[in-house]
PDB file of N, CA and C in Angstrom:
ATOM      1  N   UNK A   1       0.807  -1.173   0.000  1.00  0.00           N
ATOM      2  CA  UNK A   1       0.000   0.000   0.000  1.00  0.00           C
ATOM      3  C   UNK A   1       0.866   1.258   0.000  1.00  0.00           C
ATOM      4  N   UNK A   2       1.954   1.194   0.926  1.00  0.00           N
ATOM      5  CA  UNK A   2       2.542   2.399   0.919  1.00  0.00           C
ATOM      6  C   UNK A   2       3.840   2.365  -0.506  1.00  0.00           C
ATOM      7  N   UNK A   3       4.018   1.247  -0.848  1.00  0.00           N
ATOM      8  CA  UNK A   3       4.462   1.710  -2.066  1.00  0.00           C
ATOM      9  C   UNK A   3       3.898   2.190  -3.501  1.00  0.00           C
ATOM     10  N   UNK A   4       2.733   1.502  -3.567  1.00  0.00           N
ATOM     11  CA  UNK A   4       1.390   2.055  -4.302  1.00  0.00           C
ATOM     12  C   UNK A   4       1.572   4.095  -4.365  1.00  0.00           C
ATOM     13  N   UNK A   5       1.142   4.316  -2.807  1.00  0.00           N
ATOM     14  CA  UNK A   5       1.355   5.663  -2.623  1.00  0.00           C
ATOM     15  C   UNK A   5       2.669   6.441  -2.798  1.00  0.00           C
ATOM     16  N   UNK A   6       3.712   5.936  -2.897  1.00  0.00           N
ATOM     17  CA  UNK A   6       4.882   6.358  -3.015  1.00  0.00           C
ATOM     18  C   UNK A   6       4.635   6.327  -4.721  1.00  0.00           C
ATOM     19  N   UNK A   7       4.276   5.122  -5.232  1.00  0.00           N
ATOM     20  CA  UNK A   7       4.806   5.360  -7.032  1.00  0.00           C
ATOM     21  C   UNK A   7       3.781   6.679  -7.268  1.00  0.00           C
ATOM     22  N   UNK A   8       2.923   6.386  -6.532  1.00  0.00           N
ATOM     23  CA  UNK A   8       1.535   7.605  -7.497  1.00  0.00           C
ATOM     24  C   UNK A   8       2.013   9.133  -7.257  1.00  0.00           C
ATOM     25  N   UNK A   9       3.103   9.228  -6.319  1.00  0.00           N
ATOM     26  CA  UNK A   9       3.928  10.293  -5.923  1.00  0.00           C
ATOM     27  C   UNK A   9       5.001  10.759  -7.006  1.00  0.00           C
ATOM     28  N   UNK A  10       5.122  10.010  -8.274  1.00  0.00           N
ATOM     29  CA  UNK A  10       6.391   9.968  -8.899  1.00  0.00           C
ATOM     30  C   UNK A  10       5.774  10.228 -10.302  1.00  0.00           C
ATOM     31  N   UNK A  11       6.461  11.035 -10.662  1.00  0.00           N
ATOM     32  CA  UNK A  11       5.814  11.947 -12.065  1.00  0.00           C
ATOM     33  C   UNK A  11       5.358  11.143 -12.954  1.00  0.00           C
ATOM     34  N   UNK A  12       7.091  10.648 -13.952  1.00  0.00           N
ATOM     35  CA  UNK A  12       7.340  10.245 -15.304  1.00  0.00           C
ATOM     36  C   UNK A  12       7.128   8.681 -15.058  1.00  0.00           C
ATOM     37  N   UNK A  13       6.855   8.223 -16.157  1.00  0.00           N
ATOM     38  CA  UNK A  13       6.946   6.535 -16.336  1.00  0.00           C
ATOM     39  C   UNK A  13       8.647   6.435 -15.992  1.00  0.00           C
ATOM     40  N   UNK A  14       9.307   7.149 -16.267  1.00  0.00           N
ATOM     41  CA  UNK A  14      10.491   6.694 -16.375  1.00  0.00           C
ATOM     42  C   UNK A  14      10.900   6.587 -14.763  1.00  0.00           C
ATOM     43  N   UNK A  15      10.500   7.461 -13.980  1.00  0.00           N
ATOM     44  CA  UNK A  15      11.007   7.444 -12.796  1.00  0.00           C
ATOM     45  C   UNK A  15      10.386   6.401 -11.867  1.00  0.00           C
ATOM     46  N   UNK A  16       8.630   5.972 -12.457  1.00  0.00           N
ATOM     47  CA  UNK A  16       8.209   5.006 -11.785  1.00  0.00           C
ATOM     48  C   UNK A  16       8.934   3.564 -11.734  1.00  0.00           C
ATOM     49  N   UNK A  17       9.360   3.758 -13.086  1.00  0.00           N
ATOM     50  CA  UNK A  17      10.470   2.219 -13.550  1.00  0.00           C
ATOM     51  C   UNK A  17      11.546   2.414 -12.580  1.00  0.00           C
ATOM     52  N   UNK A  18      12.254   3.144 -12.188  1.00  0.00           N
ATOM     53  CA  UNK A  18      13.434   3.284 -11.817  1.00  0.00           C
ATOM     54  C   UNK A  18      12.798   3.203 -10.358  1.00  0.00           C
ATOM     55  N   UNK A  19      12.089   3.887  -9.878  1.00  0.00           N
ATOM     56  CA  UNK A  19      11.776   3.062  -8.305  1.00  0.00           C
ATOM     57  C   UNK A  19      10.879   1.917  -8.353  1.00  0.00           C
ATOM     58  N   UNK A  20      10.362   1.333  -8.974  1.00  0.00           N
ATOM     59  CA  UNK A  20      10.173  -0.292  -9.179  1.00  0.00           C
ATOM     60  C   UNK A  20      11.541  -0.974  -9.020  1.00  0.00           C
ATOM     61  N   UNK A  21      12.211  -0.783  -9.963  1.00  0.00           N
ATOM     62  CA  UNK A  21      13.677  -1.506 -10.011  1.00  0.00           C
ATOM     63  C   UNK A  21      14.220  -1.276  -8.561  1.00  0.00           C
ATOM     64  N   UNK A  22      14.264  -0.122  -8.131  1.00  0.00           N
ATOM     65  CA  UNK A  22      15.283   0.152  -7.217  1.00  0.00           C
ATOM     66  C   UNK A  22      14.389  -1.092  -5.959  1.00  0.00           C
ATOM     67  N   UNK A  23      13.319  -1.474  -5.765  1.00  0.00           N
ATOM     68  CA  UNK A  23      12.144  -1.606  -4.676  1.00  0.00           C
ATOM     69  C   UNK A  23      12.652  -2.901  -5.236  1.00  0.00           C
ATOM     70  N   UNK A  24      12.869  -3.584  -6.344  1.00  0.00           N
ATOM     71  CA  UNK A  24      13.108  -4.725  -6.854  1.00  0.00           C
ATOM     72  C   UNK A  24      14.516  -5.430  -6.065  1.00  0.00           C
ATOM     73  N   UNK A  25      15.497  -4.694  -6.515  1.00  0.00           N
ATOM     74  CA  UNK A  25      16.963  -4.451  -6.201  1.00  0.00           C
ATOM     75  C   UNK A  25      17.193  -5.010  -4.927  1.00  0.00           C
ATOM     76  N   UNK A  26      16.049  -4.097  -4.180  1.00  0.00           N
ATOM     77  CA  UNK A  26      16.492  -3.645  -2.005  1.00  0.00           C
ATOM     78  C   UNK A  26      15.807  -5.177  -2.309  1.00  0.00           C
ATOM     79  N   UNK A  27      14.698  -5.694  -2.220  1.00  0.00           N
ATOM     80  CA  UNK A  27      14.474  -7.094  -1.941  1.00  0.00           C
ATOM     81  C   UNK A  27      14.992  -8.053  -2.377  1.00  0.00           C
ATOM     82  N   UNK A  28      15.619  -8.345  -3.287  1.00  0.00           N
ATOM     83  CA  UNK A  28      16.584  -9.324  -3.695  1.00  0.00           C
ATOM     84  C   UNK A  28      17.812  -8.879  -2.949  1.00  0.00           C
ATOM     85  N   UNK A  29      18.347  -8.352  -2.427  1.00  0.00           N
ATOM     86  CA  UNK A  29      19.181  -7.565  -1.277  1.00  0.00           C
ATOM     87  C   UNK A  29      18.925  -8.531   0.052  1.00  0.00           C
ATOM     88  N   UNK A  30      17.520  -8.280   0.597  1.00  0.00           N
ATOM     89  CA  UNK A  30      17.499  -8.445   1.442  1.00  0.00           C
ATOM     90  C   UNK A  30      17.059  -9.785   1.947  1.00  0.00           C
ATOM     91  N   UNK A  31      16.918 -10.742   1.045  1.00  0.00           N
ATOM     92  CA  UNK A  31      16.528 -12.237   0.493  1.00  0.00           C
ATOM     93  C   UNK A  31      17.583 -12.494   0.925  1.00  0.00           C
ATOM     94  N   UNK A  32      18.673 -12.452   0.094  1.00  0.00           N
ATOM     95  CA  UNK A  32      20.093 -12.771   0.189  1.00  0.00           C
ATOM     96  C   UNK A  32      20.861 -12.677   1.210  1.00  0.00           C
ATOM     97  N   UNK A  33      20.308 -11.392   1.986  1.00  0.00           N
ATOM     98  CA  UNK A  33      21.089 -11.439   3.217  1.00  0.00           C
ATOM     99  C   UNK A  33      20.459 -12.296   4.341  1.00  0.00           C
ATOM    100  N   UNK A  34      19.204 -12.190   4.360  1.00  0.00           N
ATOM    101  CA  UNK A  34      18.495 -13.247   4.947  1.00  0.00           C
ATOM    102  C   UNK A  34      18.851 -14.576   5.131  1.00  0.00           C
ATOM    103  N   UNK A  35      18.680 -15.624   3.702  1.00  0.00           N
ATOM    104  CA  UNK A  35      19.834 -16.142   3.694  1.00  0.00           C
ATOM    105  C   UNK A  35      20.927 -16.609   4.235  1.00  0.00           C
ATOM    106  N   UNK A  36      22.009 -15.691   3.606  1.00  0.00           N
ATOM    107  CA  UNK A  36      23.221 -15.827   4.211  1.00  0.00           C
ATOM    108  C   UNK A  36      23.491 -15.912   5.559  1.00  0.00           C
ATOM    109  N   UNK A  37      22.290 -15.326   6.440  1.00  0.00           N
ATOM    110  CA  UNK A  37      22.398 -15.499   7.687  1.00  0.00           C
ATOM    111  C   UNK A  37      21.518 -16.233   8.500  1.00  0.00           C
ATOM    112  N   UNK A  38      21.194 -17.104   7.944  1.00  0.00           N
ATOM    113  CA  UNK A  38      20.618 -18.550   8.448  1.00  0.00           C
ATOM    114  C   UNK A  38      21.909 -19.514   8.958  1.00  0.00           C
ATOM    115  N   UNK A  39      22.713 -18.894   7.969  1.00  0.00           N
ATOM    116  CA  UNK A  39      24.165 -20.215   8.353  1.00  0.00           C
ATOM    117  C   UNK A  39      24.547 -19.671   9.599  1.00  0.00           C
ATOM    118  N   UNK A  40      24.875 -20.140  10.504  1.00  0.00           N
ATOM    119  CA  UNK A  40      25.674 -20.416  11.613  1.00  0.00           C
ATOM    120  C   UNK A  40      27.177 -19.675  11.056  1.00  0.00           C
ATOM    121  N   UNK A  41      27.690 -20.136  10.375  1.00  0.00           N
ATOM    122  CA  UNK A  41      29.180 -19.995   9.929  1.00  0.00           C
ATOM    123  C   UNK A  41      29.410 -19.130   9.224  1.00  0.00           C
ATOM    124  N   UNK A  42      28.319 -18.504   8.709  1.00  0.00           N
ATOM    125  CA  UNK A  42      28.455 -17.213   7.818  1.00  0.00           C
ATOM    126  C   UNK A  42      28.214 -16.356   8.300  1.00  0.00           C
ATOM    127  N   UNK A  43      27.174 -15.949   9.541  1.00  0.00           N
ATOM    128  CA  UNK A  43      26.544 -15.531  10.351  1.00  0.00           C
ATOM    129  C   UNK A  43      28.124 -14.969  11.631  1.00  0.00           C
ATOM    130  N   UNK A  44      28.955 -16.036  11.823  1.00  0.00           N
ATOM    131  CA  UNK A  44      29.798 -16.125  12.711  1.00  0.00           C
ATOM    132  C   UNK A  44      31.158 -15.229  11.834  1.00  0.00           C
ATOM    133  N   UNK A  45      31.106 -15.692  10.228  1.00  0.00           N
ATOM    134  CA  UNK A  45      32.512 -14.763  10.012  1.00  0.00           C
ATOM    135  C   UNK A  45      31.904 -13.564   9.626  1.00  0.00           C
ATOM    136  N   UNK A  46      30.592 -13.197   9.394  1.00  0.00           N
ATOM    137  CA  UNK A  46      30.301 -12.221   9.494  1.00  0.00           C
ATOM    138  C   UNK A  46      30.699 -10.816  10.478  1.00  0.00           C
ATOM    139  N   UNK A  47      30.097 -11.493  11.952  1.00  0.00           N
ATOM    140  CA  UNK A  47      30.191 -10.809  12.904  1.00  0.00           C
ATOM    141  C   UNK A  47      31.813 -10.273  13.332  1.00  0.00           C
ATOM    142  N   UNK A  48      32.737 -11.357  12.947  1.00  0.00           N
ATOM    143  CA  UNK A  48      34.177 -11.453  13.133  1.00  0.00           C
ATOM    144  C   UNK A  48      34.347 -10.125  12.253  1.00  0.00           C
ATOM    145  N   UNK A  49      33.661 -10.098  11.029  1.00  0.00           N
ATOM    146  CA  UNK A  49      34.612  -8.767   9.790  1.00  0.00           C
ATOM    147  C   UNK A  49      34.279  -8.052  10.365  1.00  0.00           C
ATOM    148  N   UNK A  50      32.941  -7.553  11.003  1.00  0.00           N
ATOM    149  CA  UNK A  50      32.260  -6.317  11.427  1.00  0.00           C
ATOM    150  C   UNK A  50      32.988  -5.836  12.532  1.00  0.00           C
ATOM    151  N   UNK A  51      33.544  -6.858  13.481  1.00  0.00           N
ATOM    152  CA  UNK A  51      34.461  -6.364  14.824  1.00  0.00           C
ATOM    153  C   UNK A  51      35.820  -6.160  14.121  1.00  0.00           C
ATOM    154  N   UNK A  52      36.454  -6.503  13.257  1.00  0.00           N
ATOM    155  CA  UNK A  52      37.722  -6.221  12.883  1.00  0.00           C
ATOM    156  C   UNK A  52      37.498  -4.990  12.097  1.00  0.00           C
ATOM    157  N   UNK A  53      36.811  -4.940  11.354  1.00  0.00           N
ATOM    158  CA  UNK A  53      36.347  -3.494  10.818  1.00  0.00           C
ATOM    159  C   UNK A  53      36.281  -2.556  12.110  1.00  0.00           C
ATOM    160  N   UNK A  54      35.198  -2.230  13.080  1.00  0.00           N
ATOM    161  CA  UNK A  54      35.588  -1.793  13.749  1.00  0.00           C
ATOM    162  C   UNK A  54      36.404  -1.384  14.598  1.00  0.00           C
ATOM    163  N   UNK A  55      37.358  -2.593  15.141  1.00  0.00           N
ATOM    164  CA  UNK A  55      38.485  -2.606  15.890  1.00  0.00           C
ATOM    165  C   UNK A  55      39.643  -1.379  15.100  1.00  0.00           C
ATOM    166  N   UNK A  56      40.126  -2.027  13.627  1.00  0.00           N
ATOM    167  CA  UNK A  56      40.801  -1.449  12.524  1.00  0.00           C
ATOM    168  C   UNK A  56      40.593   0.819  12.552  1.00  0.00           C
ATOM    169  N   UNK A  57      39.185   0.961  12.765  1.00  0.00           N
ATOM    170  CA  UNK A  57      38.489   2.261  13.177  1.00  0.00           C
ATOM    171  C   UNK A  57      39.141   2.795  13.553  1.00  0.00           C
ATOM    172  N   UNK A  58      38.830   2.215  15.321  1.00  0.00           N
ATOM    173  CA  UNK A  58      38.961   2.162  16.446  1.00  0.00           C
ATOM    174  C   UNK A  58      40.792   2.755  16.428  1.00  0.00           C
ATOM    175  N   UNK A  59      41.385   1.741  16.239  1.00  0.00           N
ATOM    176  CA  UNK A  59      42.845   1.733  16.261  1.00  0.00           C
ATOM    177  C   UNK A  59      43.401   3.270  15.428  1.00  0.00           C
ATOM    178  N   UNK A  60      42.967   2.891  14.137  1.00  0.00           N
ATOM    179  CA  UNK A  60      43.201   4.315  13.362  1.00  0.00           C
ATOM    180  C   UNK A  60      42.874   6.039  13.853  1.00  0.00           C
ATOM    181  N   UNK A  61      41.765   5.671  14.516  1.00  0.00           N
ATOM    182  CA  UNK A  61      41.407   7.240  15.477  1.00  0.00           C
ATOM    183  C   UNK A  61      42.437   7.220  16.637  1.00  0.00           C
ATOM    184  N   UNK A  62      42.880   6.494  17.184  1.00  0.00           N
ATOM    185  CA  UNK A  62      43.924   6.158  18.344  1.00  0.00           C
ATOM    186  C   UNK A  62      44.864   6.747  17.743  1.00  0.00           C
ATOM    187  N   UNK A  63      45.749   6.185  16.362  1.00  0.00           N
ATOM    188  CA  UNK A  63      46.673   6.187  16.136  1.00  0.00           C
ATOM    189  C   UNK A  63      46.691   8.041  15.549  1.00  0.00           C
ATOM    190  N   UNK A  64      45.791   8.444  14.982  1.00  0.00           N
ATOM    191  CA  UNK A  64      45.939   9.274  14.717  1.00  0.00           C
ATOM    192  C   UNK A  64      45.898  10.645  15.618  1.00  0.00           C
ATOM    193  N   UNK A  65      45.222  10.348  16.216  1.00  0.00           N
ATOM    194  CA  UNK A  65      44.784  10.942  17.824  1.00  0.00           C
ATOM    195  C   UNK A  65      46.438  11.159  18.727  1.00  0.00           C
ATOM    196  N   UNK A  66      46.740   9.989  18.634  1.00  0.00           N
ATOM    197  CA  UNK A  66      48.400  10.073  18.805  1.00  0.00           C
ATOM    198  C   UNK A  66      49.873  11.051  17.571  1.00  0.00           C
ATOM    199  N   UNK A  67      49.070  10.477  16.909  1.00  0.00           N
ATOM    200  CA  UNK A  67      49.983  11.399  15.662  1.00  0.00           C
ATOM    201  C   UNK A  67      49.948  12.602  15.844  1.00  0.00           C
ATOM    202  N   UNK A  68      48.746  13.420  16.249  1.00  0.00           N
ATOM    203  CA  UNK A  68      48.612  14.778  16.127  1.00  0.00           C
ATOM    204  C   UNK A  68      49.189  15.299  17.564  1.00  0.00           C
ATOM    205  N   UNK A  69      49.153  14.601  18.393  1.00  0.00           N
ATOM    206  CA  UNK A  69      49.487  15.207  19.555  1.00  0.00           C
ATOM    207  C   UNK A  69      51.514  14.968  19.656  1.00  0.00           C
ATOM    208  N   UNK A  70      51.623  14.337  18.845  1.00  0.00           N
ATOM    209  CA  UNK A  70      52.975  14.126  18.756  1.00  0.00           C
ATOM    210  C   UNK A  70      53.612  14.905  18.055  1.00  0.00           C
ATOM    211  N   UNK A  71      53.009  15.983  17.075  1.00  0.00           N
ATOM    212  CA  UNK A  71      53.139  16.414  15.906  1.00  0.00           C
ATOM    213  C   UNK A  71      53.027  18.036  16.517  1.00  0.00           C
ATOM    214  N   UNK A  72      51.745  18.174  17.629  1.00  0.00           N
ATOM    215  CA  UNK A  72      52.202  19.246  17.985  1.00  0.00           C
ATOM    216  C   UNK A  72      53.387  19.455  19.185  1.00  0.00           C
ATOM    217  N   UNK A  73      53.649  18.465  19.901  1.00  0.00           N
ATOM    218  CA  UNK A  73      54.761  18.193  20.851  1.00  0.00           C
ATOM    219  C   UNK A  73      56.276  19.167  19.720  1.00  0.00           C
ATOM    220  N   UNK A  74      56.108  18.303  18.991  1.00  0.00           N
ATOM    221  CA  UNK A  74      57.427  18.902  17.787  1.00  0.00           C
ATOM    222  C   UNK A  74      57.315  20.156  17.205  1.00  0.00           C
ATOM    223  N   UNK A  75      55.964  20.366  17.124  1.00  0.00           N
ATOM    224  CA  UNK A  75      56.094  21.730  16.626  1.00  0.00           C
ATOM    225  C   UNK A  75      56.706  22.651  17.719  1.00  0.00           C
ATOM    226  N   UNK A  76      55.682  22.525  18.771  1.00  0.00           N
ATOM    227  CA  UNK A  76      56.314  23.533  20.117  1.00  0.00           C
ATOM    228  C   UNK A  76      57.464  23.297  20.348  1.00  0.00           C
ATOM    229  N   UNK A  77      58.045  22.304  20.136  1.00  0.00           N
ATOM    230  CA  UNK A  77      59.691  22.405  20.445  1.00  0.00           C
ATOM    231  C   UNK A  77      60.123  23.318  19.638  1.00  0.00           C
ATOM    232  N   UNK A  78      59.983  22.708  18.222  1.00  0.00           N
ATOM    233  CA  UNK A  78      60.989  23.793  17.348  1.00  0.00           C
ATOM    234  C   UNK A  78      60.880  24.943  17.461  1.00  0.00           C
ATOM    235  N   UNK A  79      59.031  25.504  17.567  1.00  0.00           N
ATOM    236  CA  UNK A  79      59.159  26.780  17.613  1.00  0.00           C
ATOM    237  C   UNK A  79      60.029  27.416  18.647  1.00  0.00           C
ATOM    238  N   UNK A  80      59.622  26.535  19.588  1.00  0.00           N
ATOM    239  CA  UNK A  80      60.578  27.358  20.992  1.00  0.00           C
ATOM    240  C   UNK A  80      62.456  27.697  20.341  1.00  0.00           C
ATOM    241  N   UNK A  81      62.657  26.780  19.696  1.00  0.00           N
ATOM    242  CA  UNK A  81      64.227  26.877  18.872  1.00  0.00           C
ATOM    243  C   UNK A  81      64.647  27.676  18.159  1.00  0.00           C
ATOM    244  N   UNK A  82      63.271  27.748  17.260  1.00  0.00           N
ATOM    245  CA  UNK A  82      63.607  28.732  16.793  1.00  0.00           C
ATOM    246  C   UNK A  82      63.417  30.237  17.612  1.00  0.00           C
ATOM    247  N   UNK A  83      62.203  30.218  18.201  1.00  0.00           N
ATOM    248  CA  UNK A  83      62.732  31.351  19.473  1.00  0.00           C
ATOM    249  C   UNK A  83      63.391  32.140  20.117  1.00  0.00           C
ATOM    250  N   UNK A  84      64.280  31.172  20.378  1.00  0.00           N
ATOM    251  CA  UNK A  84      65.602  31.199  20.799  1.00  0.00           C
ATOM    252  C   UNK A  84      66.639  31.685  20.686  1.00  0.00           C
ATOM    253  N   UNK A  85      66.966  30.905  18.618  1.00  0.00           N
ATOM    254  CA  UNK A  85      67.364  31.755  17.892  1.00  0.00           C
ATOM    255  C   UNK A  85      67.440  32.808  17.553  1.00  0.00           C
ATOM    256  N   UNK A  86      66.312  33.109  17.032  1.00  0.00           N
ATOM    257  CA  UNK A  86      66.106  34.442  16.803  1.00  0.00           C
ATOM    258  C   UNK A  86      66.651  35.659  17.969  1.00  0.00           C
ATOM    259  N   UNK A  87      65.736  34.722  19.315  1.00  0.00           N
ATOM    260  CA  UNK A  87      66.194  35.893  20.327  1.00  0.00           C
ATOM    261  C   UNK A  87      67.605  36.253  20.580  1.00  0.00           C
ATOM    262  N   UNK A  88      68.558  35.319  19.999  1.00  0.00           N
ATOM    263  CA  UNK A  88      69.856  35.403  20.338  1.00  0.00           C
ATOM    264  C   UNK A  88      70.113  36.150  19.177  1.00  0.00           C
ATOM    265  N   UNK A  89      69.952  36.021  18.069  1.00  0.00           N
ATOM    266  CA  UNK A  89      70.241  36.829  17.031  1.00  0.00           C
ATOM    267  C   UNK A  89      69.779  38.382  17.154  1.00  0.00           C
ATOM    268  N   UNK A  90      68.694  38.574  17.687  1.00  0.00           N
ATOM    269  CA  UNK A  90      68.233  40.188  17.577  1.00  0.00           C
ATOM    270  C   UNK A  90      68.674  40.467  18.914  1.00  0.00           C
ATOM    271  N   UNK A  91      69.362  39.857  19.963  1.00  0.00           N
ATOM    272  CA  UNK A  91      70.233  40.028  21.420  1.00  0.00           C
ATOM    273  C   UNK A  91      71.377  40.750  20.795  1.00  0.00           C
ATOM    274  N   UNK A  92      72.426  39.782  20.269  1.00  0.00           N
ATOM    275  CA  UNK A  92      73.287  40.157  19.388  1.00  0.00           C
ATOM    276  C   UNK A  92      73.403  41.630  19.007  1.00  0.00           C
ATOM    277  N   UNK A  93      72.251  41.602  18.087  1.00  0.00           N
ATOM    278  CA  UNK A  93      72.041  42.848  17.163  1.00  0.00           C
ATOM    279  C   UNK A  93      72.151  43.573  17.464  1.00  0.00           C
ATOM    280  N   UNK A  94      71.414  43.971  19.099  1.00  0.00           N
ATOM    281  CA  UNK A  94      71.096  45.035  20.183  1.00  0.00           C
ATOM    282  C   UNK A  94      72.198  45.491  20.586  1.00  0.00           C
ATOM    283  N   UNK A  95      72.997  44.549  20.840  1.00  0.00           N
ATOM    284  CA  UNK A  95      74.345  44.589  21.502  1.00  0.00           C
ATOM    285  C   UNK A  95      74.984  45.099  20.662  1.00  0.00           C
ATOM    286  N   UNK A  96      75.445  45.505  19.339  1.00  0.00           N
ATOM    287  CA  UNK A  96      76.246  45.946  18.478  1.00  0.00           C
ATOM    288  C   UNK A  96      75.562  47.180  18.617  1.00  0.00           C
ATOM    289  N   UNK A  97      74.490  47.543  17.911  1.00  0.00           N
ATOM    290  CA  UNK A  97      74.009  49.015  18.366  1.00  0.00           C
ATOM    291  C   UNK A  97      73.962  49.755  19.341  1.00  0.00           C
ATOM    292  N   UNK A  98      74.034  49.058  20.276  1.00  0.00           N
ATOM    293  CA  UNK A  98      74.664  49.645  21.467  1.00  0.00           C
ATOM    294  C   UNK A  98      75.907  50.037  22.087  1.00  0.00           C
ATOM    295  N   UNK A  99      76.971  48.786  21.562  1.00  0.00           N
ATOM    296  CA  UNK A  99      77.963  49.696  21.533  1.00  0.00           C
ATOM    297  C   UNK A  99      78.374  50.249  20.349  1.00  0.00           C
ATOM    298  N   UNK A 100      78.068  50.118  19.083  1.00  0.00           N
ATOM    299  CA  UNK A 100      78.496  51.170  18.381  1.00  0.00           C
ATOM    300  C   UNK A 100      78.285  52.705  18.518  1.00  0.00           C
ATOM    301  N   UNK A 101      77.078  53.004  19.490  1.00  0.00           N
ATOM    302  CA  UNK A 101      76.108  54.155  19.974  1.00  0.00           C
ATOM    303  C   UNK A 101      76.976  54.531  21.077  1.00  0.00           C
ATOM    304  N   UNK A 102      77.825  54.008  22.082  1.00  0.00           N
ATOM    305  CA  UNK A 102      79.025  54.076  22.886  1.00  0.00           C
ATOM    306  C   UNK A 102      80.029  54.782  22.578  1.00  0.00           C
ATOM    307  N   UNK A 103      80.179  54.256  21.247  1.00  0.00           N
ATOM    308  CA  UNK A 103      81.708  54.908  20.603  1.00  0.00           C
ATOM    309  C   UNK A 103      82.105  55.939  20.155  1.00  0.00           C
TER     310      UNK A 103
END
């Protein structure tokens, strides 16, 4: 019924075909998965991909989660280095203008 009301919702012949098919498609979809999960053993390496998939996620947000915080660890170092630098360089600088301003 409610797909009845859904096609009478849909303009062109052409688009009614194309959600027939698609309505066709999802149930032979879902036959199959049906199916497939009657087995015990398919059912079981199923569940196994879905946790390693997840786990795999899981790990990658970790790892990256780690990357970035490691990444800014290094940045703040260097910047501080370069910092440093610099400050010693325009120290320097000061110091020459100053005593040249002496002399």
């Amino acid at each position: 019924m409610i797909k009845k009301f859904l096609l009478s919702l849909v303009n062109t012949q052409k688009e009614k075909r194309a959600a027939m098919q698609h309505d066709q498609i999802l149930g032979k979809a879902i036959n199959i998965r049906n199916e497939f999960m009657k087995d015990p053993d398919n059912y079981a390496a199923y569940l196994n991909r879905e946790m390693e998939i997840l786990d795999y996620k899981s790990m990658m947000k970790q790892e990256r989660s780690e990357g970035r915080e490691e990444g800014r660890a290094e940045g703040r170092a260097e910047g501080r280095e370069e910092g440093r630098v610099e400050g010693r360089a325009e120290g320097l600088a000061e110091g020459r203008i100053e005593i040249t301003l002496r002399t």
